[in-house]
PDB file of N, CA and C in Angstrom:
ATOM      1  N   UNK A   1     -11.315   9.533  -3.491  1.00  0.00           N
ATOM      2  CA  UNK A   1     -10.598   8.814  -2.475  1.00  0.00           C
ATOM      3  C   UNK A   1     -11.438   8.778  -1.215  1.00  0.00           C
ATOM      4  N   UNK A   2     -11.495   7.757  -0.500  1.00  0.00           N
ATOM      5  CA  UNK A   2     -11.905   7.411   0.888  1.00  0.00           C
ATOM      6  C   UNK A   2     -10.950   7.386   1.700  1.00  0.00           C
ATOM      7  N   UNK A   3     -11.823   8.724   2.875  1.00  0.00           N
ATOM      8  CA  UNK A   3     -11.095   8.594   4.040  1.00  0.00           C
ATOM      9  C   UNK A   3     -11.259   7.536   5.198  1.00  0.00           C
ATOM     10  N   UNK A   4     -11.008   7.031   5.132  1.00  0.00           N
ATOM     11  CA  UNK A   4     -11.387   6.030   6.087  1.00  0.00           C
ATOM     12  C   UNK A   4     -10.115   5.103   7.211  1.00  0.00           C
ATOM     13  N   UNK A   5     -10.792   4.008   7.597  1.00  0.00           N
ATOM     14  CA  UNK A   5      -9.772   3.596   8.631  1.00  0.00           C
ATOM     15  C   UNK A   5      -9.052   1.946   7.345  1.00  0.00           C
ATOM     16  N   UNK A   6      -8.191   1.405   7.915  1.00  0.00           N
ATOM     17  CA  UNK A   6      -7.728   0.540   6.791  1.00  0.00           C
ATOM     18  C   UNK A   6      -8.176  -1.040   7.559  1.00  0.00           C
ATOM     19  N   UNK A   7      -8.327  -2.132   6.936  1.00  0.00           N
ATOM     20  CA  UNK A   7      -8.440  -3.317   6.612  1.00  0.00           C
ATOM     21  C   UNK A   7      -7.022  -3.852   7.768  1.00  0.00           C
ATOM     22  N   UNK A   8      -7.404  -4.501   8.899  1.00  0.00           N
ATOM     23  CA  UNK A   8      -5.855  -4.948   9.428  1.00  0.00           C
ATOM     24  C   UNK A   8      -6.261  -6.169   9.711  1.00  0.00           C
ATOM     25  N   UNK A   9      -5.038  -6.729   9.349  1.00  0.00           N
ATOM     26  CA  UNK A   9      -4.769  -7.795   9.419  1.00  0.00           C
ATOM     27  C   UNK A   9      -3.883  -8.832   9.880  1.00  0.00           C
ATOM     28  N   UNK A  10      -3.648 -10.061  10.496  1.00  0.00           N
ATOM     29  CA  UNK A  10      -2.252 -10.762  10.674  1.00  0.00           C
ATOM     30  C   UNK A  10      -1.836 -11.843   9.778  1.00  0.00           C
ATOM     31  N   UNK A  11      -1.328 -11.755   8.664  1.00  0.00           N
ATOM     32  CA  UNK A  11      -0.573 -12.748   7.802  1.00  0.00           C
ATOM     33  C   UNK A  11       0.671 -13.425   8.025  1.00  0.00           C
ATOM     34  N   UNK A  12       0.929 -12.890   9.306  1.00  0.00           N
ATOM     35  CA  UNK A  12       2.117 -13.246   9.573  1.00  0.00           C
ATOM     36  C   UNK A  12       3.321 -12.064   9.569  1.00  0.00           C
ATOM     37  N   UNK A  13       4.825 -12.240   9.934  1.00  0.00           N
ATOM     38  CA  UNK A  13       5.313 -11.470  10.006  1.00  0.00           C
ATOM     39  C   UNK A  13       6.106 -10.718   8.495  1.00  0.00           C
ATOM     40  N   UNK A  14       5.735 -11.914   7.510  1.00  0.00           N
ATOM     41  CA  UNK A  14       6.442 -11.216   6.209  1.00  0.00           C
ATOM     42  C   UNK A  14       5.488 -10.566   5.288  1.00  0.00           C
ATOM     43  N   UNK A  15       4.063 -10.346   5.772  1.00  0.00           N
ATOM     44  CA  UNK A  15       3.355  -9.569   5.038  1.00  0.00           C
ATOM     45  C   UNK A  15       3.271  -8.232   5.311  1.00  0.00           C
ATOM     46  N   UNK A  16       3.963  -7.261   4.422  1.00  0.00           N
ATOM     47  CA  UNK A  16       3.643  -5.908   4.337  1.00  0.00           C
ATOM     48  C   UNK A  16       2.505  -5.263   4.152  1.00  0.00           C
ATOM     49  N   UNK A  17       1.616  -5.827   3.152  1.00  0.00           N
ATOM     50  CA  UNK A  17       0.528  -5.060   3.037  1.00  0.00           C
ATOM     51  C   UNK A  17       0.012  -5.130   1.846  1.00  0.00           C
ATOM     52  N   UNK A  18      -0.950  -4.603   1.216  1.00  0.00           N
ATOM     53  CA  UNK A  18      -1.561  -4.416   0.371  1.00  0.00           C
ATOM     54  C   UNK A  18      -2.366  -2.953  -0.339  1.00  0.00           C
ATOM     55  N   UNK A  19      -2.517  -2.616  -1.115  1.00  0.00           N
ATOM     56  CA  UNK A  19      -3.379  -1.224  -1.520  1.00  0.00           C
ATOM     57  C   UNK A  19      -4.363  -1.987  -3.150  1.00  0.00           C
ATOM     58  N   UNK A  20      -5.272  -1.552  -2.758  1.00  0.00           N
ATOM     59  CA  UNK A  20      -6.462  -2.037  -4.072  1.00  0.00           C
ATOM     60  C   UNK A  20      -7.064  -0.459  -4.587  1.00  0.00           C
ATOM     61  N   UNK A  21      -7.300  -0.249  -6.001  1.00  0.00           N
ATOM     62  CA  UNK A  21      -8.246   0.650  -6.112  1.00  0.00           C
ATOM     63  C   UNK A  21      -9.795   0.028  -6.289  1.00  0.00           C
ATOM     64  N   UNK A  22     -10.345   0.262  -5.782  1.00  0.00           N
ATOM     65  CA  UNK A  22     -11.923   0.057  -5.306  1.00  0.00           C
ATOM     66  C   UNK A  22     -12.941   1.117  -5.694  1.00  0.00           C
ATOM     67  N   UNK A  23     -14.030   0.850  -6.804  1.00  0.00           N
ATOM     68  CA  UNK A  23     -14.813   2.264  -7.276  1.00  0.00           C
ATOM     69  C   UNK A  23     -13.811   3.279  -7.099  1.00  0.00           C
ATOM     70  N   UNK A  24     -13.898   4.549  -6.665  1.00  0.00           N
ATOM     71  CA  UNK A  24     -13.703   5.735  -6.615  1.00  0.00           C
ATOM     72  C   UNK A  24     -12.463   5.747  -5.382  1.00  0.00           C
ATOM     73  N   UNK A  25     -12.126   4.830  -4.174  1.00  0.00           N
ATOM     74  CA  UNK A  25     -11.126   4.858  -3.608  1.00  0.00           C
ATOM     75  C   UNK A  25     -10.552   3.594  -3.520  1.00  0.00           C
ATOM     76  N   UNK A  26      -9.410   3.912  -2.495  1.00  0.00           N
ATOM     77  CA  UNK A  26      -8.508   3.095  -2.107  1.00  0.00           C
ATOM     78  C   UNK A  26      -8.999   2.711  -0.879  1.00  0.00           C
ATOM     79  N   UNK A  27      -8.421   0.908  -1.105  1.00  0.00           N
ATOM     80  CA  UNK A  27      -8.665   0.098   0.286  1.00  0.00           C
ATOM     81  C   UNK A  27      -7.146  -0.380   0.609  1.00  0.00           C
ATOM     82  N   UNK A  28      -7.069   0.078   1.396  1.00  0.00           N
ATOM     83  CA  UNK A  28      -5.312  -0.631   2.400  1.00  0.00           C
ATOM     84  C   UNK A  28      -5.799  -1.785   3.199  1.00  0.00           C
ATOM     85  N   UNK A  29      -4.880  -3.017   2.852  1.00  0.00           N
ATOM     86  CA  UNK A  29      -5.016  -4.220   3.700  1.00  0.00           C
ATOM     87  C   UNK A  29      -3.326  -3.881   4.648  1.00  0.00           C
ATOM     88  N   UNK A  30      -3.505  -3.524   6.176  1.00  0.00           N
ATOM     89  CA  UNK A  30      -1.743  -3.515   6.201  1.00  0.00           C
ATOM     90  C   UNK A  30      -2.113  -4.819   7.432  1.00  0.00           C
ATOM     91  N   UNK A  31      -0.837  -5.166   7.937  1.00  0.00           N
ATOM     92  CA  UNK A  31      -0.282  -5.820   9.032  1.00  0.00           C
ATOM     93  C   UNK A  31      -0.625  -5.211  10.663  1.00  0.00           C
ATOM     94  N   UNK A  32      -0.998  -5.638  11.557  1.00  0.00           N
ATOM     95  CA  UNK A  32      -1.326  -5.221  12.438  1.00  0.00           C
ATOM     96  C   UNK A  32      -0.263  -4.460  12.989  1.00  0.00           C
ATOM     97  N   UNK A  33       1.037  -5.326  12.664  1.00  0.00           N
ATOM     98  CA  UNK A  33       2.378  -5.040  13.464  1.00  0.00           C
ATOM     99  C   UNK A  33       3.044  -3.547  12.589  1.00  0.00           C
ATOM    100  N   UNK A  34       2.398  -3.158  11.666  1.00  0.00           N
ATOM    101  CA  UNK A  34       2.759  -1.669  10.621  1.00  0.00           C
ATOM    102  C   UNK A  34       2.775  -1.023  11.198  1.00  0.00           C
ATOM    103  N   UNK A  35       3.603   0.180  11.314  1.00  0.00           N
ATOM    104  CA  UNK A  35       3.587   1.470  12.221  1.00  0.00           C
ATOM    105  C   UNK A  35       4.382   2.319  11.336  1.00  0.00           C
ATOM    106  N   UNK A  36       4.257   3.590  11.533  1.00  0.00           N
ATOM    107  CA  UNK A  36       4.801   4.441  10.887  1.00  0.00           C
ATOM    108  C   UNK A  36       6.327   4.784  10.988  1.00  0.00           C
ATOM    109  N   UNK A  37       7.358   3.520  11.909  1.00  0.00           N
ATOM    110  CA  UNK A  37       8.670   3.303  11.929  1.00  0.00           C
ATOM    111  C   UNK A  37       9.123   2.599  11.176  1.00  0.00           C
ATOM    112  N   UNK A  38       7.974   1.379  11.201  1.00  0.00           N
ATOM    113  CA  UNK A  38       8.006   0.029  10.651  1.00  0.00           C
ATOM    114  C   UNK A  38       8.530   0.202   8.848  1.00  0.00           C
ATOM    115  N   UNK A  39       9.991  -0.822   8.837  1.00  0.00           N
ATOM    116  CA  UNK A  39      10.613  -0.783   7.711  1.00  0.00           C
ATOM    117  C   UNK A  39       9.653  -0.815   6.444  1.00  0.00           C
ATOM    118  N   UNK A  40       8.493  -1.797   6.475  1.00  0.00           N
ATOM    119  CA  UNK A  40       7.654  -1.629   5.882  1.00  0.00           C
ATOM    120  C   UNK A  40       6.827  -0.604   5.248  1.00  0.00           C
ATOM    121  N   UNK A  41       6.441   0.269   5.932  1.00  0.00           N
ATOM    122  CA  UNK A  41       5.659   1.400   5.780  1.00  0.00           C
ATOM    123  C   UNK A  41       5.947   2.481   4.728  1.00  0.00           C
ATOM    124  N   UNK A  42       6.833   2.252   4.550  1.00  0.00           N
ATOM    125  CA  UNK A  42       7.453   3.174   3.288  1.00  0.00           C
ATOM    126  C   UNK A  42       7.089   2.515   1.971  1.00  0.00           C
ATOM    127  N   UNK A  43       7.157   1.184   2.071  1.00  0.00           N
ATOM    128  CA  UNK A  43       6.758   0.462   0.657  1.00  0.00           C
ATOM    129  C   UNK A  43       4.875   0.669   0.570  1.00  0.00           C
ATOM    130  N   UNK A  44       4.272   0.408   2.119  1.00  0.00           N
ATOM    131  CA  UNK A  44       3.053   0.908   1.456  1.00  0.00           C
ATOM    132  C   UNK A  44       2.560   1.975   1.346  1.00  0.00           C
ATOM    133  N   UNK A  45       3.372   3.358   1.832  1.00  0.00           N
ATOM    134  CA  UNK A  45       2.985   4.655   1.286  1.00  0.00           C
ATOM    135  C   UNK A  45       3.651   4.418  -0.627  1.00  0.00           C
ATOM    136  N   UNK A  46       3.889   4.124  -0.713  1.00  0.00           N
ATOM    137  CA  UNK A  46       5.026   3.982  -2.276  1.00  0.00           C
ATOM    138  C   UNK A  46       3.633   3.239  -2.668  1.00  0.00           C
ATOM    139  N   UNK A  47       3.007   2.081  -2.423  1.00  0.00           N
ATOM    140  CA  UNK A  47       1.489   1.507  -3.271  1.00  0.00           C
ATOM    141  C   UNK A  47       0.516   2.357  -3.389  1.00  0.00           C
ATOM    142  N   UNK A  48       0.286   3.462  -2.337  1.00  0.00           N
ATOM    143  CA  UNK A  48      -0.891   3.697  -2.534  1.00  0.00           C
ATOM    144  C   UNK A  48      -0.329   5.031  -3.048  1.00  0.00           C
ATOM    145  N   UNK A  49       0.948   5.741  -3.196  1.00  0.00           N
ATOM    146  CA  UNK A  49       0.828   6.871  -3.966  1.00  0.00           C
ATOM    147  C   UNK A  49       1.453   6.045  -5.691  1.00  0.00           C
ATOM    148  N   UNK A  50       1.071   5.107  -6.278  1.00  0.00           N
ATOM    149  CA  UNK A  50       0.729   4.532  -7.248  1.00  0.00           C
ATOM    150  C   UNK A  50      -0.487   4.396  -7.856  1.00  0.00           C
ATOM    151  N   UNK A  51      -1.428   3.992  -7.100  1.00  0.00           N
ATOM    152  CA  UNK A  51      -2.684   4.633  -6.980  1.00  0.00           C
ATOM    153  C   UNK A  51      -3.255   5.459  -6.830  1.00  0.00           C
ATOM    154  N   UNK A  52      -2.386   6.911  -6.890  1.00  0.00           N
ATOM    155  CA  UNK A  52      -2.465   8.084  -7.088  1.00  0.00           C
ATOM    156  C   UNK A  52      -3.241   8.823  -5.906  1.00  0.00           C
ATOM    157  N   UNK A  53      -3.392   8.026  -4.849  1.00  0.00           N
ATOM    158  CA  UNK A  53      -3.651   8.372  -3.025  1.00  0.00           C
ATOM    159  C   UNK A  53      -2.109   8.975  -2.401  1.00  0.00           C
ATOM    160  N   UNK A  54      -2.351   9.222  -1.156  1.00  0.00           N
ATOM    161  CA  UNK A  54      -1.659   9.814  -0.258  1.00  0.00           C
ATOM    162  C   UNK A  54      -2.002   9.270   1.165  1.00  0.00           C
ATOM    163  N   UNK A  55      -0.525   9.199   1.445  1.00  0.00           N
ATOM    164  CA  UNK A  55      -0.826   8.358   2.863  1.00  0.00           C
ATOM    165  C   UNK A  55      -1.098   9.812   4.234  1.00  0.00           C
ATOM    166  N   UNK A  56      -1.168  10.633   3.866  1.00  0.00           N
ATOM    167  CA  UNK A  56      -1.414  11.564   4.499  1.00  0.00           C
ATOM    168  C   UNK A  56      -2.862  11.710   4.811  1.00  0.00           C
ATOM    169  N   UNK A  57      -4.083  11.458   3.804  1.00  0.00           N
ATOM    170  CA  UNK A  57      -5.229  12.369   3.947  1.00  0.00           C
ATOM    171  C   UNK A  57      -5.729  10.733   4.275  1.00  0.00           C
ATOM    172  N   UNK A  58      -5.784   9.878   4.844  1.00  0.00           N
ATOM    173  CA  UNK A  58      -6.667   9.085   5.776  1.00  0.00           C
ATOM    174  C   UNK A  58      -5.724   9.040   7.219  1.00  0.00           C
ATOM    175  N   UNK A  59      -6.341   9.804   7.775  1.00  0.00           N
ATOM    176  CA  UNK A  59      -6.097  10.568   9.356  1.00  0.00           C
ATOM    177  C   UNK A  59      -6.546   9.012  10.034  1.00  0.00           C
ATOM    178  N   UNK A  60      -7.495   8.259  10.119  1.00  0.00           N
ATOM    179  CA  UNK A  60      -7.290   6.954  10.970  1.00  0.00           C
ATOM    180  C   UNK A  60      -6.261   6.230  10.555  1.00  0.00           C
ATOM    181  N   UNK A  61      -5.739   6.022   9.755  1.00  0.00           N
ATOM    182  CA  UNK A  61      -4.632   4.883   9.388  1.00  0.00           C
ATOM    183  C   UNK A  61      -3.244   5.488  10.394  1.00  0.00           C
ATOM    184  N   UNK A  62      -2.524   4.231  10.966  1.00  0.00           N
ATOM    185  CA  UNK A  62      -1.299   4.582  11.293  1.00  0.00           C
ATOM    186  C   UNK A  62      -0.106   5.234  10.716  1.00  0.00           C
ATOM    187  N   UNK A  63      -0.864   4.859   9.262  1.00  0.00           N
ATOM    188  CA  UNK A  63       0.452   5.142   8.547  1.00  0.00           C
ATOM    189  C   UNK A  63      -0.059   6.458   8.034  1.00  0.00           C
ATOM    190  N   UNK A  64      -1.148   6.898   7.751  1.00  0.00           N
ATOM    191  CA  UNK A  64      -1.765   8.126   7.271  1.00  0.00           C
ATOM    192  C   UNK A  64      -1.556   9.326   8.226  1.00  0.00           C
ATOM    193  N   UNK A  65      -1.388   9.079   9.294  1.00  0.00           N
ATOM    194  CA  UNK A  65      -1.726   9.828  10.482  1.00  0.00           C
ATOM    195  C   UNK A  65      -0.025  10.491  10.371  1.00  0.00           C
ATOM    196  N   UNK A  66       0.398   9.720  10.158  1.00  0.00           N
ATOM    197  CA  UNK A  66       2.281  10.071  10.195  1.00  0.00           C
ATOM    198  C   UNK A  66       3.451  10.338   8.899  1.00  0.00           C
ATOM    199  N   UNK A  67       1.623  10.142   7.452  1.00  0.00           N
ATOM    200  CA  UNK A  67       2.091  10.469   5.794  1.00  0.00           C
ATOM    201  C   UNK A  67       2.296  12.051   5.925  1.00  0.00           C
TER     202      UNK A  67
END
């Protein structure tokens, strides 16, 4: 897994996000507007612990920082 910072993006307001497995880690595409309140955020901790990641151990992500 890669620790790293995530892929942000603006798709607009009905895009939640995305999680890819990539070689050896995970790449998160989220929404700029994602935050770790954001109704959303729960569905993309739920993708990437499918991908057998944790939204906890990438410390730059908003949402990692608060997994």
């Amino acid at each position: 897994m890669q620790y790293s910072e995530p892929l942000i993006v603006d798709y607009g307001p009905k895009f939640l996000g995305h999680s890819f497995l990539v070689d050896n880690g995970i790449v998160c595409v989220i929404p700029r507007q994602l935050t770790a309140q954001n109704s959303g955020s729960e569905a993309m901790r739920a993708a990437v612990r499918d991908l057998g990641g944790e939204c906890g151990e990438c410390r730059n992500c908003p949402l990692g920082a608060a997994g």
